[in-house]
N, C-alpha and C. Protein backbone atom coordinates (compact mmCIF):
# COMPACT_ATOMS: atom_id res chain seq x y z
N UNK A 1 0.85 -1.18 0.00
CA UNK A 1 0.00 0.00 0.00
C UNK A 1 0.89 1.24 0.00
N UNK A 2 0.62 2.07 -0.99
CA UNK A 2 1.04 3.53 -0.68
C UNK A 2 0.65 4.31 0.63
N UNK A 3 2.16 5.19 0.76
CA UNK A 3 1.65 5.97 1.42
C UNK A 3 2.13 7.54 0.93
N UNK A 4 1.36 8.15 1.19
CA UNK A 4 1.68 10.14 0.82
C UNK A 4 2.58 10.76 1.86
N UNK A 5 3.80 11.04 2.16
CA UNK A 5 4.40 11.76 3.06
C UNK A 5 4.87 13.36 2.38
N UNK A 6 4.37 13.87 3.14
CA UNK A 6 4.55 15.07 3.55
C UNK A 6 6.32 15.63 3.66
N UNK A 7 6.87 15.90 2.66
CA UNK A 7 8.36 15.84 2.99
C UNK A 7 9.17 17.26 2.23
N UNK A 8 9.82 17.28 3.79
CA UNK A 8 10.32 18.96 3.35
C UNK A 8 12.01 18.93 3.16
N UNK A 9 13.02 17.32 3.11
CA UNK A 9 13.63 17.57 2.52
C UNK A 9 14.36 17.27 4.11
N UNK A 10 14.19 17.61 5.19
CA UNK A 10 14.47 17.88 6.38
C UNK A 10 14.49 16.47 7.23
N UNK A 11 15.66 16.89 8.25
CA UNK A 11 15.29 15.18 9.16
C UNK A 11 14.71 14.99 9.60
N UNK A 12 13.82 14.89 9.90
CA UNK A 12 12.59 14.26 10.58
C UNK A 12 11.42 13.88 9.56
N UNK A 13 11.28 14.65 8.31
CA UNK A 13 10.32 13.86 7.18
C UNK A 13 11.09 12.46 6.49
N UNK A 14 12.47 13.02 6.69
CA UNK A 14 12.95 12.05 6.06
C UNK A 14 13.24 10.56 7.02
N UNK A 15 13.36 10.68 8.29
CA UNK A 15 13.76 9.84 9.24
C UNK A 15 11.80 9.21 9.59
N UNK A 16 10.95 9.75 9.41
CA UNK A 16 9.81 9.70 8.90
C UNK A 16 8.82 8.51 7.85
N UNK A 17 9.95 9.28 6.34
CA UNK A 17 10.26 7.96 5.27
C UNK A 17 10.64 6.37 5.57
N UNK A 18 12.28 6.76 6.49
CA UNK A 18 12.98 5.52 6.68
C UNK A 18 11.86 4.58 7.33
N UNK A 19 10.96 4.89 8.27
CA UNK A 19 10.24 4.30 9.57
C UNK A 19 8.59 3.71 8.53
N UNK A 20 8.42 4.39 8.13
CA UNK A 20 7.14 3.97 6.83
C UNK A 20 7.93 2.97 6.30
N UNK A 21 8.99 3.29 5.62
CA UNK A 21 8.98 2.04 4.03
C UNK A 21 9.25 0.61 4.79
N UNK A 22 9.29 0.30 6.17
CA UNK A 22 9.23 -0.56 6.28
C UNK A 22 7.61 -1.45 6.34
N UNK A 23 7.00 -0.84 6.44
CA UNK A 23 5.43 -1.32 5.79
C UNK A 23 4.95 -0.51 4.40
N UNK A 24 5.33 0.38 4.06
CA UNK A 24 4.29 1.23 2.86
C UNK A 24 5.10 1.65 1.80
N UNK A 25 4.48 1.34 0.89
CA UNK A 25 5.57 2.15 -0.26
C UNK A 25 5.21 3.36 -0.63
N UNK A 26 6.29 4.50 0.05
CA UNK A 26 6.52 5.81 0.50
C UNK A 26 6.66 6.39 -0.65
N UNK A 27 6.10 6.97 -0.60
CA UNK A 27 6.04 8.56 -1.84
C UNK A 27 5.97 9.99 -1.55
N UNK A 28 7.50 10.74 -1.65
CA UNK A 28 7.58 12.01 -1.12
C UNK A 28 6.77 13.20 -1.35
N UNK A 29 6.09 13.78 -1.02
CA UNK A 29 5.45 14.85 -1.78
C UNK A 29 5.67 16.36 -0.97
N UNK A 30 6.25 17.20 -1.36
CA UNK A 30 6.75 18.64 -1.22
C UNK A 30 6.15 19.66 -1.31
N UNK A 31 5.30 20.47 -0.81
CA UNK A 31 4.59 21.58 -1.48
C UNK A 31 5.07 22.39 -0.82
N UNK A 32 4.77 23.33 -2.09
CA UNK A 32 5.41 24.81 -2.21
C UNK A 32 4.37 25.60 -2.70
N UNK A 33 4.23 27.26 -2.51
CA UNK A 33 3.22 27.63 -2.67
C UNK A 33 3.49 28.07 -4.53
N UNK A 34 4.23 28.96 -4.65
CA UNK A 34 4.45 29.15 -6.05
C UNK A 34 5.70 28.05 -7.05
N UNK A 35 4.43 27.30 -8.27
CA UNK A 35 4.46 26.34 -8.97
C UNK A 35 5.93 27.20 -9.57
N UNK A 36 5.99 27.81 -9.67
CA UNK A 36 7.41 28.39 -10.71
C UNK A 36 8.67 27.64 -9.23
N UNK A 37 8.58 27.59 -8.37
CA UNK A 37 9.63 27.42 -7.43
C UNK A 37 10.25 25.91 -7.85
N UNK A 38 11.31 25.80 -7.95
CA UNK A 38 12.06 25.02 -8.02
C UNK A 38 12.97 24.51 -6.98
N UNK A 39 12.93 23.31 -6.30
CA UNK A 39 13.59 22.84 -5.03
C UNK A 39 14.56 22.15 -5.41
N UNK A 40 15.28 22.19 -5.96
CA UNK A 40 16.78 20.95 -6.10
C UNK A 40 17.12 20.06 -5.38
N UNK A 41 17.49 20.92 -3.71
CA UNK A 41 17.92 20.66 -2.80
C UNK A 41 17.15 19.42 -2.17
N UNK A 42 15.59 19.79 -2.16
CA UNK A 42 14.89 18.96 -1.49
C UNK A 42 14.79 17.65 -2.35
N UNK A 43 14.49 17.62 -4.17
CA UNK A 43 14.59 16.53 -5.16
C UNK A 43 15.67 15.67 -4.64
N UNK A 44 17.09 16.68 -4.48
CA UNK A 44 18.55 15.89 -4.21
C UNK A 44 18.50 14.98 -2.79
N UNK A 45 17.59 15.36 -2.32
CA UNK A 45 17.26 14.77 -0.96
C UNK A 45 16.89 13.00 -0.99
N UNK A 46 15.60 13.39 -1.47
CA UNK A 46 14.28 12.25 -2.05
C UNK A 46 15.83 11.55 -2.94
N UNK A 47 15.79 12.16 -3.67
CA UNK A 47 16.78 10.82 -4.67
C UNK A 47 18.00 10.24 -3.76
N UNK A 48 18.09 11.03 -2.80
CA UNK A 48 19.45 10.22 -2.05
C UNK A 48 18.71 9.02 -1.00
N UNK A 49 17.49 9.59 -0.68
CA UNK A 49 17.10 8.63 0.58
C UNK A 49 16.01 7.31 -0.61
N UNK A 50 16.02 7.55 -1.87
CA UNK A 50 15.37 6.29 -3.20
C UNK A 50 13.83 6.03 -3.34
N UNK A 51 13.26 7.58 -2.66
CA UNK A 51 11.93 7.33 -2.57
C UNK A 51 11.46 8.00 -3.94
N UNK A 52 10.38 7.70 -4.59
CA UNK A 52 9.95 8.29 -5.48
C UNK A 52 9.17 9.77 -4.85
N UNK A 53 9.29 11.06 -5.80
CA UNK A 53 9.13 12.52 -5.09
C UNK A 53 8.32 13.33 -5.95
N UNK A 54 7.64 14.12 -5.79
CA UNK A 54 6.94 15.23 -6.55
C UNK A 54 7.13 16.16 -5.80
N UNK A 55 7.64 17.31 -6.10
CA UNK A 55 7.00 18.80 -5.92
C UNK A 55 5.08 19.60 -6.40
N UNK A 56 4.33 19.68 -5.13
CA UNK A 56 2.97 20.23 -5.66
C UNK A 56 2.93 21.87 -5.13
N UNK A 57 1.91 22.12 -5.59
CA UNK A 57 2.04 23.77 -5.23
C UNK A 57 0.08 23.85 -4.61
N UNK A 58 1.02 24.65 -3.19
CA UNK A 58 -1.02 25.52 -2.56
C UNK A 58 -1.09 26.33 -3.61
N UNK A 59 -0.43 27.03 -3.85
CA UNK A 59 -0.84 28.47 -4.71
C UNK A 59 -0.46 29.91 -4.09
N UNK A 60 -0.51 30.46 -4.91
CA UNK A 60 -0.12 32.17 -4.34
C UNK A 60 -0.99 32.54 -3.52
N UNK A 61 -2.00 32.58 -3.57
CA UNK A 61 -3.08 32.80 -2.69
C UNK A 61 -2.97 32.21 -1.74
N UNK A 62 -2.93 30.79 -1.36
CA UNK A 62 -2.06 30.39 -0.16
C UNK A 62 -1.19 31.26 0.62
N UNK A 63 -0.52 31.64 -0.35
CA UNK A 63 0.97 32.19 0.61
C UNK A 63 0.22 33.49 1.28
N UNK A 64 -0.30 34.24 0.50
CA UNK A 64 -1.12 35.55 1.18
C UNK A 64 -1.63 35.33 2.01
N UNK A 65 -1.96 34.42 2.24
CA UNK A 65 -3.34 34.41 3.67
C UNK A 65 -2.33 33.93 4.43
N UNK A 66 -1.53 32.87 4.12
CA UNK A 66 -0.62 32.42 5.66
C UNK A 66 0.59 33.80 5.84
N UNK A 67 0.99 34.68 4.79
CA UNK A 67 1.58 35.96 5.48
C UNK A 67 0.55 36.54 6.11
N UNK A 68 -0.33 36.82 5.36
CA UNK A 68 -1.59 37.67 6.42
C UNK A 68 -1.43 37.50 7.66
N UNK A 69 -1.91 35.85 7.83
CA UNK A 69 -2.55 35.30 9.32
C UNK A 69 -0.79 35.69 9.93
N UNK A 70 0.35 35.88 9.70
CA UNK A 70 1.40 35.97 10.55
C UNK A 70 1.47 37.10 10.80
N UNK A 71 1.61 38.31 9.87
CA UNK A 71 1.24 39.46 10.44
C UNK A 71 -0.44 40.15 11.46
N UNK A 72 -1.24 39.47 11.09
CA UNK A 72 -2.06 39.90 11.87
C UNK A 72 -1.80 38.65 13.40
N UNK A 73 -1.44 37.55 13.19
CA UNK A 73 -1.41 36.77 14.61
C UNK A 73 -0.30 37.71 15.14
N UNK A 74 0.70 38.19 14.89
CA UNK A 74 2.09 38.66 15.13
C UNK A 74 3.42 37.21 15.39
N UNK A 75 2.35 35.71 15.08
CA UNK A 75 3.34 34.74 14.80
C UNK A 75 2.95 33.93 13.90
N UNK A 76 3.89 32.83 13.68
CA UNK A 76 3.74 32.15 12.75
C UNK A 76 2.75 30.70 12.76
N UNK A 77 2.74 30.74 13.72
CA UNK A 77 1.99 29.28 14.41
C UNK A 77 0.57 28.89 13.72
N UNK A 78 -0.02 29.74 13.84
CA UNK A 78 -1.20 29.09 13.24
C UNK A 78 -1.54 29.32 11.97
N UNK A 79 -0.66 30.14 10.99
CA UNK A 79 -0.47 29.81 9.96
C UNK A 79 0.12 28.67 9.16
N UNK A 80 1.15 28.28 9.84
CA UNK A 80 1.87 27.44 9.28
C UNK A 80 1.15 25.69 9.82
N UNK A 81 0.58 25.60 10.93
CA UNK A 81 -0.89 24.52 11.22
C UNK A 81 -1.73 24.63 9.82
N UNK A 82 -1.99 26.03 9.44
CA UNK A 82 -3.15 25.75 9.04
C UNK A 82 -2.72 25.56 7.16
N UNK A 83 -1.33 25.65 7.27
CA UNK A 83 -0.85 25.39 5.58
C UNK A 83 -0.88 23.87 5.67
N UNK A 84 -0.04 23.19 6.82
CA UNK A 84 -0.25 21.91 7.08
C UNK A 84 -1.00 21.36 6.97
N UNK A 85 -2.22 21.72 7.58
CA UNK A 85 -3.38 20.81 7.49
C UNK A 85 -3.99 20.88 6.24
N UNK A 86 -4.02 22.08 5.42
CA UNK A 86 -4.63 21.97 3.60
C UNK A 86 -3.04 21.18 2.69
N UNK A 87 -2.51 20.69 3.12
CA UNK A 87 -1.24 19.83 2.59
C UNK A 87 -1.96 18.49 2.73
N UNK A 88 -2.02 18.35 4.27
CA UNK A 88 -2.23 17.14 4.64
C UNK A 88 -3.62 16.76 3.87
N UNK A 89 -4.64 17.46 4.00
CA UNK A 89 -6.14 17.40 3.11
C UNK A 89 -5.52 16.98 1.67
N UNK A 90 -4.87 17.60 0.97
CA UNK A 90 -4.81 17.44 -0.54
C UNK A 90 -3.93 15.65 -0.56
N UNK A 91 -3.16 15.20 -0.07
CA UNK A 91 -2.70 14.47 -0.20
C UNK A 91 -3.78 13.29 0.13
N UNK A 92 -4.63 13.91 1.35
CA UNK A 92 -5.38 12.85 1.48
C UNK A 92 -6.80 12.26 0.57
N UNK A 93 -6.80 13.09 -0.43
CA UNK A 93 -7.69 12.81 -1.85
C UNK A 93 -7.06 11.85 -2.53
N UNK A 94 -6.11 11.63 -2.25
CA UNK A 94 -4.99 10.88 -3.54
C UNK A 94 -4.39 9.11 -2.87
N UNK A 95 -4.25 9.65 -1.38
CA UNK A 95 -4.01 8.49 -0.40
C UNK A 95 -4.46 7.66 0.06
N UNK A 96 -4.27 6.43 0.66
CA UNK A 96 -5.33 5.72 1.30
C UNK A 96 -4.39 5.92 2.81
N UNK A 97 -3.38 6.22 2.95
CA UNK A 97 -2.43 6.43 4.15
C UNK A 97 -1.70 8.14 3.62
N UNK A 98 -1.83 8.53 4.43
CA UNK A 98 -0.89 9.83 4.65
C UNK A 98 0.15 10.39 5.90
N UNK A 99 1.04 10.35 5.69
CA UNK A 99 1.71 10.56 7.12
C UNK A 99 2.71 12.05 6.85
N UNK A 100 3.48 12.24 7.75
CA UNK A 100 4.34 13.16 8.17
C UNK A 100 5.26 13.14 9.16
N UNK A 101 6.06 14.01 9.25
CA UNK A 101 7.06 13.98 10.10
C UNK A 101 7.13 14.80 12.03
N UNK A 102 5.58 15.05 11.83
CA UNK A 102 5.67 15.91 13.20
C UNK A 102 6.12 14.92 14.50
N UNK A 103 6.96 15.19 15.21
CA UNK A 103 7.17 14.70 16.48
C UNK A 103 6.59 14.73 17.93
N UNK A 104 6.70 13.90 18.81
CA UNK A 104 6.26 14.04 20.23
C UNK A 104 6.48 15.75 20.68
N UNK A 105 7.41 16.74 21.00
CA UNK A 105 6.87 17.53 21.34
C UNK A 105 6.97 18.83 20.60
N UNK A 106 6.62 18.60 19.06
CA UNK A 106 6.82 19.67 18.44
C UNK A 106 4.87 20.37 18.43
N UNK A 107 5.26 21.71 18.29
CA UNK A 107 4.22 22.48 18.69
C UNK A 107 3.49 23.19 17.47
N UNK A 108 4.28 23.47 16.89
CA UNK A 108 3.84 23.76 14.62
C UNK A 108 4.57 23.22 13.57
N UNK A 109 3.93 22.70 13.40
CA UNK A 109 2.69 22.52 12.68
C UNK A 109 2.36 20.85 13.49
N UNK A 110 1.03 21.14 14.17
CA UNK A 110 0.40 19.76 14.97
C UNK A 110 -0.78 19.73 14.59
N UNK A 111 -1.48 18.83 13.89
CA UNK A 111 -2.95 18.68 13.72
C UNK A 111 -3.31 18.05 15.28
N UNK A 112 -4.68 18.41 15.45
CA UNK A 112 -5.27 17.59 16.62
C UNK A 112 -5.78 16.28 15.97
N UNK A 113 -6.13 15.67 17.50
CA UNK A 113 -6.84 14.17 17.36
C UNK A 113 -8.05 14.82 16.39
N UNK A 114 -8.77 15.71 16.73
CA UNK A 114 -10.05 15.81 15.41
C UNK A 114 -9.76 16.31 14.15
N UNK A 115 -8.86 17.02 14.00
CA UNK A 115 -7.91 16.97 12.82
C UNK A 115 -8.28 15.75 11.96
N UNK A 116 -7.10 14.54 12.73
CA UNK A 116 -7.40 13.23 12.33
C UNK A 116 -8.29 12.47 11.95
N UNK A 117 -9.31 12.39 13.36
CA UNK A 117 -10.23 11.73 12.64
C UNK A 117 -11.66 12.14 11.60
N UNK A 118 -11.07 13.44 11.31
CA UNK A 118 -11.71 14.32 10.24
C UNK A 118 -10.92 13.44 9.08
N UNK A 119 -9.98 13.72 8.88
CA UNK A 119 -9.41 13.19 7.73
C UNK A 119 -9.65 11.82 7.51
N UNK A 120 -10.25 11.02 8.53
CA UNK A 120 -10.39 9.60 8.22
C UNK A 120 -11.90 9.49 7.91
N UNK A 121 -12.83 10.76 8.50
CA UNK A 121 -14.27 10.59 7.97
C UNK A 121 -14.54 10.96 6.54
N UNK A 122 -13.77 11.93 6.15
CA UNK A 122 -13.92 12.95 4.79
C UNK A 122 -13.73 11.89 4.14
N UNK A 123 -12.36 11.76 4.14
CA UNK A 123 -11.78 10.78 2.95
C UNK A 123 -11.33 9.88 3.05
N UNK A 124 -11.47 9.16 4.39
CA UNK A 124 -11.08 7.33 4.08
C UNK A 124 -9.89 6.95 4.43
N UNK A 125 -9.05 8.10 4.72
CA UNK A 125 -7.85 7.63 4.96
C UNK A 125 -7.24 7.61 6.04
N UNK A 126 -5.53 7.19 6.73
CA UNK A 126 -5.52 7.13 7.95
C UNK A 126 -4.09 8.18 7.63
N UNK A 127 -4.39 8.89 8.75
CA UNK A 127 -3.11 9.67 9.09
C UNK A 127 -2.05 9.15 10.03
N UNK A 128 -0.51 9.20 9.75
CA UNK A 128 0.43 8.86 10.25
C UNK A 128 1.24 9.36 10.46
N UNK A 129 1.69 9.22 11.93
CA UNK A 129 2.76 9.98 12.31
C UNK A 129 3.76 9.32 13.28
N UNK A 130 4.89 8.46 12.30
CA UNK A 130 5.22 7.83 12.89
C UNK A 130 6.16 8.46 13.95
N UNK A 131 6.69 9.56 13.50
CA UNK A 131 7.72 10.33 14.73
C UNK A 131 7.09 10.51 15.85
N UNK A 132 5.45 10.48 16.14
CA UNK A 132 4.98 11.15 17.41
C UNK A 132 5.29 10.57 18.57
N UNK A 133 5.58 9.58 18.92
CA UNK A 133 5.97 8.91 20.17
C UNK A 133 7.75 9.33 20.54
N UNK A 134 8.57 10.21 19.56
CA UNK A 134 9.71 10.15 19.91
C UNK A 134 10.45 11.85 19.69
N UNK A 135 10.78 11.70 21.02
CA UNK A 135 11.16 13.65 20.92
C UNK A 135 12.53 13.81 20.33
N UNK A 136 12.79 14.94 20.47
CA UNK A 136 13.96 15.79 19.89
C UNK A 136 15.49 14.78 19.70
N UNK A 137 15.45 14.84 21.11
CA UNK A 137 17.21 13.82 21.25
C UNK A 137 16.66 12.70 20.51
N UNK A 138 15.88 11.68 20.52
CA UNK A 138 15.67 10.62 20.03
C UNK A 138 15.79 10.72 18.27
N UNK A 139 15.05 11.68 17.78
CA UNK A 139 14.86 11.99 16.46
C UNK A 139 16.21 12.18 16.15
N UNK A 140 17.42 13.32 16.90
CA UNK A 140 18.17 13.36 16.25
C UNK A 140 19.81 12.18 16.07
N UNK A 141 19.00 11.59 17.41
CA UNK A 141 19.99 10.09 17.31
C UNK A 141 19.75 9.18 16.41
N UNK A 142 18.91 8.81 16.20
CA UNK A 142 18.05 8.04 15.21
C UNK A 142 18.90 8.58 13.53
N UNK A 143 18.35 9.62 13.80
CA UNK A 143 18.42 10.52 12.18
C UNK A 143 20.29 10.70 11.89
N UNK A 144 21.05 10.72 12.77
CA UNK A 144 22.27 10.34 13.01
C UNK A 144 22.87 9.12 12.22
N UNK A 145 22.04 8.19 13.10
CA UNK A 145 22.16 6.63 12.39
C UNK A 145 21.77 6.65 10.93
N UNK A 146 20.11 6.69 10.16
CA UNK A 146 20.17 6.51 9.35
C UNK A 146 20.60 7.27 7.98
N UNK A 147 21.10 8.82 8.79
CA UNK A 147 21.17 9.90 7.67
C UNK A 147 22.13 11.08 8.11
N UNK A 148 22.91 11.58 6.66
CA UNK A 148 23.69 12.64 6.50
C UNK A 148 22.88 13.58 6.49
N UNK A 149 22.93 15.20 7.52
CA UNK A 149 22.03 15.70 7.43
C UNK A 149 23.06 17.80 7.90
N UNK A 150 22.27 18.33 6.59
CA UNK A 150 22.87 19.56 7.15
C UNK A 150 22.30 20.91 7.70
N UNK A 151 22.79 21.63 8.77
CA UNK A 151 22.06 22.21 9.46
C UNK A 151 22.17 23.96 9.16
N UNK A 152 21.25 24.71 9.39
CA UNK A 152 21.53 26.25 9.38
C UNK A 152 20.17 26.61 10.05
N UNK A 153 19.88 28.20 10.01
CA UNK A 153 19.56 28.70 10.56
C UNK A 153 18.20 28.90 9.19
N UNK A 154 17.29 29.18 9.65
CA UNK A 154 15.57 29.26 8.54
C UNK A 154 16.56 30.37 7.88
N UNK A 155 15.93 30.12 6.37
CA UNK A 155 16.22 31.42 5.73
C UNK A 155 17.84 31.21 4.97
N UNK A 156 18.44 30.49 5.55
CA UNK A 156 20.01 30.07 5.36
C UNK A 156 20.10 28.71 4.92
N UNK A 157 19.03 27.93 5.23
CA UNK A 157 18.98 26.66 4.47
C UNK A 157 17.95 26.31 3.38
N UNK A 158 18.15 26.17 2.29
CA UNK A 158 16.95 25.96 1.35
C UNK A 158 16.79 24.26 1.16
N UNK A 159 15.19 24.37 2.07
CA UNK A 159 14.30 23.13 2.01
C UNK A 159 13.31 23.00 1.80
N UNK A 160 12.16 22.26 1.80
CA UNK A 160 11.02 22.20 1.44
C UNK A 160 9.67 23.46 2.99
N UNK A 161 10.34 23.66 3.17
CA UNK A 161 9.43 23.91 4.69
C UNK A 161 8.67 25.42 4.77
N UNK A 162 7.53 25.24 4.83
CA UNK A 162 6.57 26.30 4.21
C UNK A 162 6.98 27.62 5.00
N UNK A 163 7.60 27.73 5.97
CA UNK A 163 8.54 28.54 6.91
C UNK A 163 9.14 29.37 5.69
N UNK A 164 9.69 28.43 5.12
CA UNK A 164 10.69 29.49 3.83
C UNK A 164 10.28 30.31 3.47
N UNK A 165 9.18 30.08 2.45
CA UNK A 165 8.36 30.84 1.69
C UNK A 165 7.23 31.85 2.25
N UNK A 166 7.04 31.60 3.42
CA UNK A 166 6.30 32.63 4.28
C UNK A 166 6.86 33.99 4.44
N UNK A 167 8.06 33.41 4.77
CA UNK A 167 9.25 34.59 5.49
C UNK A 167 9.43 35.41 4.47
N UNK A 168 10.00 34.95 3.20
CA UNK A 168 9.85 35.87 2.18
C UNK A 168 8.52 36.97 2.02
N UNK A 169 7.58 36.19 1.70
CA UNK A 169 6.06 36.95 1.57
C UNK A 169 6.49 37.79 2.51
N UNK A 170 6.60 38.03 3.87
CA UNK A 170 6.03 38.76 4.51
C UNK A 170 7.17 40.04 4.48
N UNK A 171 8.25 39.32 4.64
CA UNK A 171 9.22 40.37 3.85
C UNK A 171 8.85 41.39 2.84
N UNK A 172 8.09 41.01 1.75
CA UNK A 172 7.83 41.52 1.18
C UNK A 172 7.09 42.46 1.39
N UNK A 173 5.78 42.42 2.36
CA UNK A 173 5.02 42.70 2.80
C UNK A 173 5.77 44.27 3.46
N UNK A 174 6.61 44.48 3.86
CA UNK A 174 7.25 45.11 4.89
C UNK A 174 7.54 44.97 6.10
N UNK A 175 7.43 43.80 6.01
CA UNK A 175 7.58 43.59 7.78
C UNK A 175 8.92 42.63 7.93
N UNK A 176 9.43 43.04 9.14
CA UNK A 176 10.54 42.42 9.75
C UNK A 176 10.42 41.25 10.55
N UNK A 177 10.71 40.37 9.72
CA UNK A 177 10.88 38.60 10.19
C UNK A 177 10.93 38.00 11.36
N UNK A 178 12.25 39.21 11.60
CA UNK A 178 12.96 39.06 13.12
C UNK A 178 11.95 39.52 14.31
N UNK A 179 11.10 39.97 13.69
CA UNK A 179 9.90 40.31 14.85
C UNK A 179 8.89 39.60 15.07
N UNK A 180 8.64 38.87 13.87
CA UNK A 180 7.26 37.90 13.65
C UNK A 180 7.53 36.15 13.72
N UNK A 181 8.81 35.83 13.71
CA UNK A 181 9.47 34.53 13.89
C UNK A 181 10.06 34.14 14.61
N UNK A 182 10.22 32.88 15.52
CA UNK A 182 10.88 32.89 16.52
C UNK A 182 12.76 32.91 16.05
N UNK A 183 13.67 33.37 16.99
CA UNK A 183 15.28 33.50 16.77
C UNK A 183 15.80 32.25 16.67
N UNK A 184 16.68 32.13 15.88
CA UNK A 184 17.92 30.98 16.24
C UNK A 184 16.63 29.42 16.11
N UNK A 185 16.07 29.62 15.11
CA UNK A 185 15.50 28.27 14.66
C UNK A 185 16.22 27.46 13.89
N UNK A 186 16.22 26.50 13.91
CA UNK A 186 17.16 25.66 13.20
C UNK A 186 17.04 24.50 12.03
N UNK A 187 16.97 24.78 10.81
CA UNK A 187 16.67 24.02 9.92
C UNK A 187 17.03 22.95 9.47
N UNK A 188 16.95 21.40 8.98
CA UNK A 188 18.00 20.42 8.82
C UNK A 188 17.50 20.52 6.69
N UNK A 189 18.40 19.73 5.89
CA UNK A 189 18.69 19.01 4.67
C UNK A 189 19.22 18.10 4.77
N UNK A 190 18.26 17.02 4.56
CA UNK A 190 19.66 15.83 4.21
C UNK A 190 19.83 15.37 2.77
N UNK A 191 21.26 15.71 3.30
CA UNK A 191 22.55 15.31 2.28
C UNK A 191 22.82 13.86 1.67
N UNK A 192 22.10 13.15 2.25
CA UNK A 192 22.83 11.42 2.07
C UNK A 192 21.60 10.48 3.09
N UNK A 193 22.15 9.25 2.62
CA UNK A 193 21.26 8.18 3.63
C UNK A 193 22.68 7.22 3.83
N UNK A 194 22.81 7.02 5.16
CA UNK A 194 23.93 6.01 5.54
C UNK A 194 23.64 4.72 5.06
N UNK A 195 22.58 4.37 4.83
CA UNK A 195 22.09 2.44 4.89
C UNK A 195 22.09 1.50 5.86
N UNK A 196 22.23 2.10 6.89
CA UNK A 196 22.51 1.18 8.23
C UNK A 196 20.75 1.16 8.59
């Protein structure tokens, strides 16, 4: 059985992948809001870890409303939930399993339990998350073992992660990042898959 993952190129979608393909045959899928965007980095990813990958696009209009909702929330949080969850929806038209990479105590992008079992009434399918039982140190020991992975600061690393493309928008917008985003966040790419 297929499954739809949600993958930004980053360790934990990808450490995510590794933990699926041992039951599902994993299929990366990337969205970005504007279809002209081109991800290399994240493709170079997917082809290193041998999963088959697409890049899809929310749309421009997407991106407006999740800069909006950051400038008017004054954060990013429930914008970037709520790009997640129309990701997670579109994939789940196409899926009979959909998963992602959110972890035990990550805080955005988290669908709730009714989240879930919305997505299993609408459309049939089951949402997965295999990282949720395992926090930070664990993820990054794990992700250690099965993967080469490189780190920077949002904005300094180009990956799949709707974070990116927000920051820009709102930039654009006139507003200062550094005011509306949290500091010293830390982005991963992976570079390689060890095979262990």
């Amino acid at each position: 059985m297929k499954a739809g993952l949600l993958f930004s190129g980053g360790k934990d979608s990808a450490l995510a992948a590794v933990l699926l393909s041992r039951d599902y045959e994993v299929e990366l899928n990337t969205f970005v809001f504007d279809p002209d965007r081109e991800v290399p980095s994240v493709e170079a990813a997917a082809r290193a870890l041998g999963f088959p990958w697409q890049k899809r696009s929310l749309g421009l209009e997407c991106l407006t409303a999740a800069a909006g909702q950051v400038v008017r929330d004054g954060h990013p949080c429930t914008a970037i939930t709520a790009v997640h969850r129309r990701a997670v929806r579109l994939l789940a038209q196409e899926y009979e399993v959909v998963a992602d990479g959110t972890r035990m105590n990550d805080r955005v992008p988290m669908l709730t339990r009714g989240d879930a079992m919305s997505l299993a009434d609408r459309y049939g399918c089951s949402y997965v998350r295999p990282l949720l039982g395992y926090g930070k140190v664990e993820v990054q020991r794990l992700a250690a073992r099965h993967l080469s992975v490189a780190y920077g600061e949002t904005g300094t690393i180009e990956n799949g992660d709707y974070e990116y493309e927000i920051r820009a928008a709102v930039g654009r917008m006139g507003h200062r990042c550094a005011e509306l985003f949290p500091a010293r966040h830390e982005q991963s790419l992976v570079t390689g898959a060890t095979g262990t």
